[in-house]
PDB file of N, CA and C in Angstrom:
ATOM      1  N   UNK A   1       0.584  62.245  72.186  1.00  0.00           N
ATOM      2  CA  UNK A   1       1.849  61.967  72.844  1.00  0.00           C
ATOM      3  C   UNK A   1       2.508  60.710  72.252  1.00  0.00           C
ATOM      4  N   UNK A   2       1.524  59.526  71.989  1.00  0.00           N
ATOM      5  CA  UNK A   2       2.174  58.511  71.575  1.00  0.00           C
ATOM      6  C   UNK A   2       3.086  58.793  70.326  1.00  0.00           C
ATOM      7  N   UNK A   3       2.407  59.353  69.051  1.00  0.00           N
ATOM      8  CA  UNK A   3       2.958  59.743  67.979  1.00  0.00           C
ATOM      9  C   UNK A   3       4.280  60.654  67.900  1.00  0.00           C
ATOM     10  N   UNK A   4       4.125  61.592  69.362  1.00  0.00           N
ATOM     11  CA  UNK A   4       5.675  61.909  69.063  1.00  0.00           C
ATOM     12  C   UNK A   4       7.093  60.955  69.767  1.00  0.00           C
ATOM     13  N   UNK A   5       6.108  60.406  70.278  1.00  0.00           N
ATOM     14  CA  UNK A   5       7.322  59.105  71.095  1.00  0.00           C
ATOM     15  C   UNK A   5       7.540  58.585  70.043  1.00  0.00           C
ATOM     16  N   UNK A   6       6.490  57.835  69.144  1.00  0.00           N
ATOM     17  CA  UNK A   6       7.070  57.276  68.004  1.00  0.00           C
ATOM     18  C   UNK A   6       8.022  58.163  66.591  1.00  0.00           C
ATOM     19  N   UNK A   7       8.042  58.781  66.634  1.00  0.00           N
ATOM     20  CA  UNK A   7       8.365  59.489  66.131  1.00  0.00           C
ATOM     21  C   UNK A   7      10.253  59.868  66.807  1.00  0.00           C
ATOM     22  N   UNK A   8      10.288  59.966  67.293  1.00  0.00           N
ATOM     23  CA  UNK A   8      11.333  60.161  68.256  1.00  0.00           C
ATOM     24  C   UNK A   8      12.064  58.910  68.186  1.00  0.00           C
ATOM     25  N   UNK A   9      11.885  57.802  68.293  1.00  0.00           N
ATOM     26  CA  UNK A   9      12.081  56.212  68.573  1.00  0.00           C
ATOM     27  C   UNK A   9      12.469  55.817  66.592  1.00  0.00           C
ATOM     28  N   UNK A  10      11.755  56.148  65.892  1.00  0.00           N
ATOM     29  CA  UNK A  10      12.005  56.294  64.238  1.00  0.00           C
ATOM     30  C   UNK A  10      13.063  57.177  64.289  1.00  0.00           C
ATOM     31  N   UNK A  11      13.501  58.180  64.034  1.00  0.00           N
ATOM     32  CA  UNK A  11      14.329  59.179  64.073  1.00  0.00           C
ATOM     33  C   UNK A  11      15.707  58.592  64.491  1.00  0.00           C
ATOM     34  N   UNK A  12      15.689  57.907  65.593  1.00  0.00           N
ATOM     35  CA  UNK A  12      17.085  57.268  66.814  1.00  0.00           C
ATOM     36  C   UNK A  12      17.573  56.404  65.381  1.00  0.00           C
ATOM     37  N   UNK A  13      16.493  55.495  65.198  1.00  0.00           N
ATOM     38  CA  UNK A  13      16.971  54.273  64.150  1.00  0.00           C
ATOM     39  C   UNK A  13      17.443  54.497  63.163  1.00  0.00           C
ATOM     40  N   UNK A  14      16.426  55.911  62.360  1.00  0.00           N
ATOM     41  CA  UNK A  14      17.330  55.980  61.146  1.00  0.00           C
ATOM     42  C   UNK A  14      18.921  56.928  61.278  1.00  0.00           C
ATOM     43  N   UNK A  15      18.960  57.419  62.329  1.00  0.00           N
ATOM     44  CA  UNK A  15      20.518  58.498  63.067  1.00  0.00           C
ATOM     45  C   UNK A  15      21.249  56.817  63.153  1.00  0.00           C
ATOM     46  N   UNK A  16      20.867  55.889  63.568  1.00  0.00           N
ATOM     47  CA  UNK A  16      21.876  55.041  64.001  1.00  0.00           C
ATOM     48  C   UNK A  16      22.277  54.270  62.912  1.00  0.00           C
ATOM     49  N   UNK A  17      21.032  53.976  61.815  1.00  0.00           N
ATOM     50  CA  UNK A  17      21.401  53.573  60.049  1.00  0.00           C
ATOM     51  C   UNK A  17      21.035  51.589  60.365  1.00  0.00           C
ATOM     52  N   UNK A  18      21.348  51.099  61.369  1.00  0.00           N
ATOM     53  CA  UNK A  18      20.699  49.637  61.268  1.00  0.00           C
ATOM     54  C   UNK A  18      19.639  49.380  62.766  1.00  0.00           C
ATOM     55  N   UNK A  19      18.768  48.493  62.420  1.00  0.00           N
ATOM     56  CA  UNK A  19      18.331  48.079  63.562  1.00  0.00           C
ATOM     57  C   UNK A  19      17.720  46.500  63.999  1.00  0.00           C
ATOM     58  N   UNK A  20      17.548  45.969  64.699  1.00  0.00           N
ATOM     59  CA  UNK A  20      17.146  44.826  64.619  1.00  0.00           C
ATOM     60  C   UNK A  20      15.294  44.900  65.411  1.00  0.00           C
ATOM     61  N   UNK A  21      14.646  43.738  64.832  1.00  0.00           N
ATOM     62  CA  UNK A  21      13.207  43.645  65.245  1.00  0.00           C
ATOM     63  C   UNK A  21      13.145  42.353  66.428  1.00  0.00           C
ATOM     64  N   UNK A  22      11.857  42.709  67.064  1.00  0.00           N
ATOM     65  CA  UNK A  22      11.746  41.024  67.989  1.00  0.00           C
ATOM     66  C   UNK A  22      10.163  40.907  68.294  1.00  0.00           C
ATOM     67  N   UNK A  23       9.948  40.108  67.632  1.00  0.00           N
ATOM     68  CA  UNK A  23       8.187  39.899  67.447  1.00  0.00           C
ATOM     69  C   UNK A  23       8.068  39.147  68.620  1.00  0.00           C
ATOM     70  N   UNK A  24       6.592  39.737  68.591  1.00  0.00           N
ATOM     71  CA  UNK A  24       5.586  38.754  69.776  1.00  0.00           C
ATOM     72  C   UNK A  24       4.315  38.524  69.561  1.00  0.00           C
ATOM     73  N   UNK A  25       3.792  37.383  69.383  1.00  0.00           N
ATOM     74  CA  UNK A  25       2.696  37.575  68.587  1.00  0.00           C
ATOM     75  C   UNK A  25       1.586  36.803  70.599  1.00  0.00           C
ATOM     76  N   UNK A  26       0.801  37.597  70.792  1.00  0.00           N
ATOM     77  CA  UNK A  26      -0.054  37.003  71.777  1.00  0.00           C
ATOM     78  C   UNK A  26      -1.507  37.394  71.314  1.00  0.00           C
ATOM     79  N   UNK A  27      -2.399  37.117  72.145  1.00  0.00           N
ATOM     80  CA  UNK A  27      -3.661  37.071  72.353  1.00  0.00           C
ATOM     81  C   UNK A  27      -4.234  37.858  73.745  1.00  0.00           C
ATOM     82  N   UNK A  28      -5.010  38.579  73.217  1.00  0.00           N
ATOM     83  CA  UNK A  28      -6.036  39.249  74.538  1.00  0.00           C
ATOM     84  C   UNK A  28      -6.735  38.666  75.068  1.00  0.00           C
ATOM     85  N   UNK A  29      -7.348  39.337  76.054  1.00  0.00           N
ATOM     86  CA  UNK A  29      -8.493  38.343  76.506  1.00  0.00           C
ATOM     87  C   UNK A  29      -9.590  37.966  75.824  1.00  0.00           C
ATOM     88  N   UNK A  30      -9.983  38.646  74.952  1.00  0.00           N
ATOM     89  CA  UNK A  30     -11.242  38.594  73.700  1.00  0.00           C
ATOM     90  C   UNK A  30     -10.900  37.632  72.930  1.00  0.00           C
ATOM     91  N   UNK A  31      -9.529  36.875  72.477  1.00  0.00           N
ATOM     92  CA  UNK A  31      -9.015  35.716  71.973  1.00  0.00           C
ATOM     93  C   UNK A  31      -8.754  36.783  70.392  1.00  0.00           C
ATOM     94  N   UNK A  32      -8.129  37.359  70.507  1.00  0.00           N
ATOM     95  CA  UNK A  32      -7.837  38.730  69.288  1.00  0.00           C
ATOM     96  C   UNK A  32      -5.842  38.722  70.090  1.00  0.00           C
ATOM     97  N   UNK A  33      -5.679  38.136  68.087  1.00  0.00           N
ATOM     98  CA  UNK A  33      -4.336  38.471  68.179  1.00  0.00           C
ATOM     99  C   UNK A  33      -3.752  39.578  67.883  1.00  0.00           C
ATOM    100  N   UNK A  34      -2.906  39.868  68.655  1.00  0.00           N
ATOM    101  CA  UNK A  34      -1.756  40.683  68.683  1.00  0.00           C
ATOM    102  C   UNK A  34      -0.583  40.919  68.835  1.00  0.00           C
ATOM    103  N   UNK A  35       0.309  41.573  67.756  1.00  0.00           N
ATOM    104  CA  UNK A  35       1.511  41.543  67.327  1.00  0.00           C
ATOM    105  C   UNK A  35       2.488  42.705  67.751  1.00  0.00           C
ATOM    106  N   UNK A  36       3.083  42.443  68.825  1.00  0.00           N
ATOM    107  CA  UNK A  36       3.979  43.206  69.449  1.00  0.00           C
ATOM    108  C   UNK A  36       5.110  43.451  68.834  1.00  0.00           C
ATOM    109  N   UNK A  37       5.338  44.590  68.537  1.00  0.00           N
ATOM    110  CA  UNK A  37       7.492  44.541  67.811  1.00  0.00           C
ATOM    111  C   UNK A  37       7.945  45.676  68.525  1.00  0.00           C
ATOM    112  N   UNK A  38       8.949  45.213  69.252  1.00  0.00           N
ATOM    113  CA  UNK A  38       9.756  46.167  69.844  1.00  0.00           C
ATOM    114  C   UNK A  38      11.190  45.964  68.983  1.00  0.00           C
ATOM    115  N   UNK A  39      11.922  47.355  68.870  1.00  0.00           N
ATOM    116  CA  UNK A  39      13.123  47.585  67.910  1.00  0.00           C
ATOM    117  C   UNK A  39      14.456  47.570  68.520  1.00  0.00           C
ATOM    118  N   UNK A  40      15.489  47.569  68.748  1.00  0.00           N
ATOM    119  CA  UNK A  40      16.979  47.875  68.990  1.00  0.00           C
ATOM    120  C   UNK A  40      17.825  48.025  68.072  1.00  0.00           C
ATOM    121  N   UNK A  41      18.445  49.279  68.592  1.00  0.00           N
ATOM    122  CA  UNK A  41      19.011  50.101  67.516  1.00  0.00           C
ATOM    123  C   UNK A  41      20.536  51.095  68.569  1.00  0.00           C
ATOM    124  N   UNK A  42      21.658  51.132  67.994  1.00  0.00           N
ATOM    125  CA  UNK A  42      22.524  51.631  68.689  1.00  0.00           C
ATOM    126  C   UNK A  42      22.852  53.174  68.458  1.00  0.00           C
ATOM    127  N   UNK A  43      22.623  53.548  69.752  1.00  0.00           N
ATOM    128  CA  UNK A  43      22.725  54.986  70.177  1.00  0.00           C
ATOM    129  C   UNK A  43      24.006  55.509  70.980  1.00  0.00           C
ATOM    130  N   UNK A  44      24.968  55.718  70.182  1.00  0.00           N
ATOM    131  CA  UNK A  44      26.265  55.910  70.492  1.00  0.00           C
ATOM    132  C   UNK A  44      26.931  54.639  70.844  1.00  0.00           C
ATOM    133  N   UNK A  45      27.477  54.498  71.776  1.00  0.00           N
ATOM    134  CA  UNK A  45      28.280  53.310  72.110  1.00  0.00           C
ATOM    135  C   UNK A  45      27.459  52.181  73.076  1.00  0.00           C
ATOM    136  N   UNK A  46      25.750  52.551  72.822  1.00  0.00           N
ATOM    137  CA  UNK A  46      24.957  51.668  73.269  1.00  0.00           C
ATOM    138  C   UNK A  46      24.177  51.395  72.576  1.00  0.00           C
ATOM    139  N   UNK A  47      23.430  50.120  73.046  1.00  0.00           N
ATOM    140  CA  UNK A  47      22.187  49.691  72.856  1.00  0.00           C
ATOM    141  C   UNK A  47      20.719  50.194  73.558  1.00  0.00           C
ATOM    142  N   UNK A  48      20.022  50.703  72.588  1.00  0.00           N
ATOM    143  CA  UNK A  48      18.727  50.987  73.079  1.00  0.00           C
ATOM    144  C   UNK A  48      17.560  49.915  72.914  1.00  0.00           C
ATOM    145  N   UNK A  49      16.605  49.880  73.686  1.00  0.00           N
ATOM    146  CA  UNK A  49      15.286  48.655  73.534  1.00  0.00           C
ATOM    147  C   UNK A  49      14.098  49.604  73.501  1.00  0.00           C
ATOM    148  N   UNK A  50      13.067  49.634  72.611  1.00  0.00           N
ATOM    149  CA  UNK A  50      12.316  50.375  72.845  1.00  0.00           C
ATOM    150  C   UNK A  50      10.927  49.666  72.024  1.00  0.00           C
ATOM    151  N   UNK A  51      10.019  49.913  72.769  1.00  0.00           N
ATOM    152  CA  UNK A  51       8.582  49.210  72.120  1.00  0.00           C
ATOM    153  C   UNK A  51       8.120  50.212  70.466  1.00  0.00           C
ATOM    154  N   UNK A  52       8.144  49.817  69.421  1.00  0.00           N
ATOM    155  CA  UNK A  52       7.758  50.153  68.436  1.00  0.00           C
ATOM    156  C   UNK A  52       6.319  50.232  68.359  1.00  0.00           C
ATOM    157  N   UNK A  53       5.312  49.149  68.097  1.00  0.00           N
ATOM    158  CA  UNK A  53       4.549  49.464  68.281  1.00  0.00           C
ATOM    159  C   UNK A  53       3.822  47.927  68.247  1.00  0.00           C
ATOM    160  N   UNK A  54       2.094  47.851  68.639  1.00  0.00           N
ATOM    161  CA  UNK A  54       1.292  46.954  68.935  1.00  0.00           C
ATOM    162  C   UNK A  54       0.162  46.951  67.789  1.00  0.00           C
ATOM    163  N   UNK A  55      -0.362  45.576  66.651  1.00  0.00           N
ATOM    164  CA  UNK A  55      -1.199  45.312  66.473  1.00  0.00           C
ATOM    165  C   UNK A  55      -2.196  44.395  66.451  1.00  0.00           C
ATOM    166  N   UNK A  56      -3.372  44.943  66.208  1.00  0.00           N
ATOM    167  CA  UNK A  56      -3.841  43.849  66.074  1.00  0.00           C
ATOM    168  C   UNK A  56      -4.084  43.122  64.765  1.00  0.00           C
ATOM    169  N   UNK A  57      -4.056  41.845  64.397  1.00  0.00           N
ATOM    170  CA  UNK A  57      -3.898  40.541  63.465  1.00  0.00           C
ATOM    171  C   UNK A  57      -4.496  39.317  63.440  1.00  0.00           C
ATOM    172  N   UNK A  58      -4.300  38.748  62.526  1.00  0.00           N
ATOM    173  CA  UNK A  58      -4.217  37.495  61.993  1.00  0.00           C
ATOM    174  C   UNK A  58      -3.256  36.878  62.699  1.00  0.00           C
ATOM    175  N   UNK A  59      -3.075  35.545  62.683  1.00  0.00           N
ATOM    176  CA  UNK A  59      -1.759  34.393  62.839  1.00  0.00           C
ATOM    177  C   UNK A  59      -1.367  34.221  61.314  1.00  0.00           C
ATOM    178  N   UNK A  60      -1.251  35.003  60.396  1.00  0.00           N
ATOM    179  CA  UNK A  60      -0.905  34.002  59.046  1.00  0.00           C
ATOM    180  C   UNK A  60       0.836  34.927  59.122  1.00  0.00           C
ATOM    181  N   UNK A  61       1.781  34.368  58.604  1.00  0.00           N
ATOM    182  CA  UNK A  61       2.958  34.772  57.661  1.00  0.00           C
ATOM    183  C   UNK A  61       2.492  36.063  57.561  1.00  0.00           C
ATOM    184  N   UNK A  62       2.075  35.880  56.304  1.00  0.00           N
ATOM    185  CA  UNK A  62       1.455  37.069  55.367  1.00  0.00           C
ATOM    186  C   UNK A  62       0.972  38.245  56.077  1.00  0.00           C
ATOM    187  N   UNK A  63       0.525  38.269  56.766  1.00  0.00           N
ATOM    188  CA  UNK A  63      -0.401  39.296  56.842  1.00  0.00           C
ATOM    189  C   UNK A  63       0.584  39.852  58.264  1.00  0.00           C
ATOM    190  N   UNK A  64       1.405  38.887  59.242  1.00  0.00           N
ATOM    191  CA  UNK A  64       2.394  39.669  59.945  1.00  0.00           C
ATOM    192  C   UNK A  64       3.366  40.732  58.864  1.00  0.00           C
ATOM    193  N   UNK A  65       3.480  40.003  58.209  1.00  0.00           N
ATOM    194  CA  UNK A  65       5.267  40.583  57.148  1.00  0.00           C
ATOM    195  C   UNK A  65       4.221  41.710  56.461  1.00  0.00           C
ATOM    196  N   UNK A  66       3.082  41.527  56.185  1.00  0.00           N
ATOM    197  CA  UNK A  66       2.300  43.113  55.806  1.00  0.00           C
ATOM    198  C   UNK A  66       2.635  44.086  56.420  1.00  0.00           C
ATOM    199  N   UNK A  67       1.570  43.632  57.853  1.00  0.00           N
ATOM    200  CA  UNK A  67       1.496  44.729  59.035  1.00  0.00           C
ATOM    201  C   UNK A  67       2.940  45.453  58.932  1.00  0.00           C
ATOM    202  N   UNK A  68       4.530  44.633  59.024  1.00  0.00           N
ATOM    203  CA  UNK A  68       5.246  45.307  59.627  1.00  0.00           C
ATOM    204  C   UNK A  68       6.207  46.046  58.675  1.00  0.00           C
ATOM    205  N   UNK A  69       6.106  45.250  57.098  1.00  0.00           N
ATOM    206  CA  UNK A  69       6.670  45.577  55.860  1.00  0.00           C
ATOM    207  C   UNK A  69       5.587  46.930  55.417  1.00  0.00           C
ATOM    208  N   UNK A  70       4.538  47.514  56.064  1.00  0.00           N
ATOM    209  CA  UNK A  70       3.743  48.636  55.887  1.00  0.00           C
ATOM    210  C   UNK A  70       4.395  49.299  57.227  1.00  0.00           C
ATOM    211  N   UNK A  71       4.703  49.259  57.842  1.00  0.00           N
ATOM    212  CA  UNK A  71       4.987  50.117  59.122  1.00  0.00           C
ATOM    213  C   UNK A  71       6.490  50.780  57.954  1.00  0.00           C
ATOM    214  N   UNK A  72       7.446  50.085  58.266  1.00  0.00           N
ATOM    215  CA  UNK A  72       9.093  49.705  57.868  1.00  0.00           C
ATOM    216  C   UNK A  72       8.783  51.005  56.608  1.00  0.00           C
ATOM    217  N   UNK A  73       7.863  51.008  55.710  1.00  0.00           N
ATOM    218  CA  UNK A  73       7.662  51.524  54.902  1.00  0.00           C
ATOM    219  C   UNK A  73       7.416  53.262  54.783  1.00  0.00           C
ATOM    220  N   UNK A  74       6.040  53.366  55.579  1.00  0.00           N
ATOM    221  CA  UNK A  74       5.457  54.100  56.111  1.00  0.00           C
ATOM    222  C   UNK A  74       6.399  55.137  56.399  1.00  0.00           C
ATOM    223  N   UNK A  75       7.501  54.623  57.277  1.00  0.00           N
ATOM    224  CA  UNK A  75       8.017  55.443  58.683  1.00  0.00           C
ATOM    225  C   UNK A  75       9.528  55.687  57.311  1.00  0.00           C
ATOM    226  N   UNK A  76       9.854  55.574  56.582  1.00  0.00           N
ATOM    227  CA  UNK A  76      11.104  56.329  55.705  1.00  0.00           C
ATOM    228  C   UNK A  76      12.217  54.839  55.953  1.00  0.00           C
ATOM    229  N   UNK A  77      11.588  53.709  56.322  1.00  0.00           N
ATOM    230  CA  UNK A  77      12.965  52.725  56.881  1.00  0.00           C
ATOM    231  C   UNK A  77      13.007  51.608  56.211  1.00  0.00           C
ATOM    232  N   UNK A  78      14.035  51.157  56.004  1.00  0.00           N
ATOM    233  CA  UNK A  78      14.565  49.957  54.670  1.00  0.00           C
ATOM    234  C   UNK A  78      14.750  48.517  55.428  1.00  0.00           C
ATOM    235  N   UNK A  79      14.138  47.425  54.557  1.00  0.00           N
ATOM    236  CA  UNK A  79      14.492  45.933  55.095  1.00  0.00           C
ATOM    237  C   UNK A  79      16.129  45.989  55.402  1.00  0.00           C
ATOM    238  N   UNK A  80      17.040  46.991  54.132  1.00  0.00           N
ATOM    239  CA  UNK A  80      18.482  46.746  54.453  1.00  0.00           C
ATOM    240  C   UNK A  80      19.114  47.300  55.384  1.00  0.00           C
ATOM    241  N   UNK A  81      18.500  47.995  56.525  1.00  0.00           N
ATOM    242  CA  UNK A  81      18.832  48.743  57.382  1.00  0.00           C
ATOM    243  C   UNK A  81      18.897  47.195  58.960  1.00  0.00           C
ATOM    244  N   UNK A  82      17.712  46.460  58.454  1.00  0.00           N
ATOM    245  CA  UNK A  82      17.283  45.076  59.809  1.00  0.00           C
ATOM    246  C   UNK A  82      18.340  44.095  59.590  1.00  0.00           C
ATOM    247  N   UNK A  83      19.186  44.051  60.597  1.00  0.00           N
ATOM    248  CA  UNK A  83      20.381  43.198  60.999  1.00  0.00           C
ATOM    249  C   UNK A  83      19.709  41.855  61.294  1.00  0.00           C
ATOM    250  N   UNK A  84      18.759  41.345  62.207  1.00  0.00           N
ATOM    251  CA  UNK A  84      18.460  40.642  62.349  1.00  0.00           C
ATOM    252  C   UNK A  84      16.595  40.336  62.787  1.00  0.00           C
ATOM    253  N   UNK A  85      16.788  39.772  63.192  1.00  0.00           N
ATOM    254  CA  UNK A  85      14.809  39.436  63.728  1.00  0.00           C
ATOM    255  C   UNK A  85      14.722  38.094  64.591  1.00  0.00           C
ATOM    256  N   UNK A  86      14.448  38.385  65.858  1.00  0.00           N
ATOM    257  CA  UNK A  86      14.073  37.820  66.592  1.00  0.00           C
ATOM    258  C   UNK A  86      12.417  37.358  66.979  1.00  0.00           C
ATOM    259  N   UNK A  87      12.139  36.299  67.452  1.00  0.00           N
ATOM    260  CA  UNK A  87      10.745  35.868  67.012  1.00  0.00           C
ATOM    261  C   UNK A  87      10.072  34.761  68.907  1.00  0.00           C
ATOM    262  N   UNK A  88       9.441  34.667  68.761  1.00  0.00           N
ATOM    263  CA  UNK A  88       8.979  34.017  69.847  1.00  0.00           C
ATOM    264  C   UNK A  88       8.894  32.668  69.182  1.00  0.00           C
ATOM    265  N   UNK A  89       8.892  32.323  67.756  1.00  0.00           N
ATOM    266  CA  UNK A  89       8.891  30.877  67.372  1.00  0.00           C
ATOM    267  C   UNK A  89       7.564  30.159  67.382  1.00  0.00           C
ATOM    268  N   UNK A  90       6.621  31.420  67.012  1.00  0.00           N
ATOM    269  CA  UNK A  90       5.063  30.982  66.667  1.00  0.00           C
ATOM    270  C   UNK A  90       4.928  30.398  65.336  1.00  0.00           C
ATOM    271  N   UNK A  91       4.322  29.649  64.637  1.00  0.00           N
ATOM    272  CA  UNK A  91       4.729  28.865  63.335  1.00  0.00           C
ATOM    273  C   UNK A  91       4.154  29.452  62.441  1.00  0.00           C
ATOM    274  N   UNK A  92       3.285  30.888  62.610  1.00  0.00           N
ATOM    275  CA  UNK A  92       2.998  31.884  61.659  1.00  0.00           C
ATOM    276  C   UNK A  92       4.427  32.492  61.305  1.00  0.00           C
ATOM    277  N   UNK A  93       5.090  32.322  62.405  1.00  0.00           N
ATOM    278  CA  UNK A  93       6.370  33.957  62.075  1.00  0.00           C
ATOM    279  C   UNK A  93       7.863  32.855  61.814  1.00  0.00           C
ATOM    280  N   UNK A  94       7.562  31.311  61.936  1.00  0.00           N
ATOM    281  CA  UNK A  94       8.999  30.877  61.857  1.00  0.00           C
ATOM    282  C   UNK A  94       8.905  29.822  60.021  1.00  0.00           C
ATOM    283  N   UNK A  95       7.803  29.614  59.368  1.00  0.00           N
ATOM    284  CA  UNK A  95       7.676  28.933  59.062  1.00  0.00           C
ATOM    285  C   UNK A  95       8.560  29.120  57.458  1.00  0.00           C
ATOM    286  N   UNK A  96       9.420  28.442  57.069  1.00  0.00           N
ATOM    287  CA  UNK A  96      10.173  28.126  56.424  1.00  0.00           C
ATOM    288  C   UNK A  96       9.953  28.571  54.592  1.00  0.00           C
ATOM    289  N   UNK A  97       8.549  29.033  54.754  1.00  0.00           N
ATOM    290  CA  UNK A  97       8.587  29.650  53.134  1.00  0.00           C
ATOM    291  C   UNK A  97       7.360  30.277  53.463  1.00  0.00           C
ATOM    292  N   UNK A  98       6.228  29.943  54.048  1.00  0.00           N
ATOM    293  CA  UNK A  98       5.094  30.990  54.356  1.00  0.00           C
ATOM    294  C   UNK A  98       5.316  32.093  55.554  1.00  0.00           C
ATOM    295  N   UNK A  99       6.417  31.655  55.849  1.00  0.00           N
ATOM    296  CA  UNK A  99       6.047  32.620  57.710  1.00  0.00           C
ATOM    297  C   UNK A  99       6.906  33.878  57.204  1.00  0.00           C
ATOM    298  N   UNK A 100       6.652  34.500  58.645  1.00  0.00           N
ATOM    299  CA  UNK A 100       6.895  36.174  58.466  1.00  0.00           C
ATOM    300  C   UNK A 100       9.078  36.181  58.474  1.00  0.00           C
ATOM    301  N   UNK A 101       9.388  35.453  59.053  1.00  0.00           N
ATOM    302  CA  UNK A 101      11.500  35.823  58.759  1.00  0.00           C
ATOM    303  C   UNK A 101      11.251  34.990  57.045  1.00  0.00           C
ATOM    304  N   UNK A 102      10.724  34.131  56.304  1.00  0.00           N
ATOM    305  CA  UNK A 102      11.186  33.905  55.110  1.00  0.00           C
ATOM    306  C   UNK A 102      10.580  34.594  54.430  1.00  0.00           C
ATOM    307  N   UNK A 103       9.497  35.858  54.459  1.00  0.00           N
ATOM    308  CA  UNK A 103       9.383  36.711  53.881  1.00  0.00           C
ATOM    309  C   UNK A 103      10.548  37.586  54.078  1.00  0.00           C
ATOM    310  N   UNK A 104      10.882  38.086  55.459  1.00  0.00           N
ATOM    311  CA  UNK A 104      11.979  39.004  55.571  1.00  0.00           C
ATOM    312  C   UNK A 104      13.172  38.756  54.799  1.00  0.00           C
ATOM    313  N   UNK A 105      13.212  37.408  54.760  1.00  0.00           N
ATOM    314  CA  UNK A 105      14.828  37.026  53.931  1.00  0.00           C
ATOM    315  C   UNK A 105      14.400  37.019  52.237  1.00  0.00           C
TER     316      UNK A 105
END
């Protein structure tokens, strides 16, 4: 079931041609990080919010902008399609030449 939700949720984004990302990077209770990205993407004369998907990770730059530059990939969808990227401002994902938006840029 999950796979065709996702699937369904991919499909909206590339019909709509841009979308924007918004990371969350937390921790479980096991002290195991994990990297939340939910997408928004406009579906007619709206905005949709929808959870993309959850992994688990590292805290480095690198290895976020992997995880999600392998998803982006994977799924048929282009960096030039992401309007913007929103971030929780963890210093893995904000950091100015190692973190995960100065990979994106």
């Amino acid at each position: 079931m999950s796979e065709y939700i996702k699937e369904q949720v991919v499909a909206a984004i590339k019909e709509s041609g841009n979308f924007s990302l918004q990371l969350d990077e937390s921790t479980d209770v096991s002290d195991d990080a994990q990297l939340l990205v939910y997408v928004r993407y406009q579906v007619k004369n709206d905005m949709e919010e929808k959870f993309l998907f959850c992994l688990e990770t590292t805290t480095t730059g690198e290895d976020l902008f992997k995880l999600v530059d392998s998803f982006i990939k994977k799924e048929g969808l282009s960096w030039d399609q992401c309007f913007s990227v929103c971030t929780g401002g963890a210093p893995a994902v904000l950091g100015a030449h190692q973190g995960f938006t100065a990979r994106v840029k």
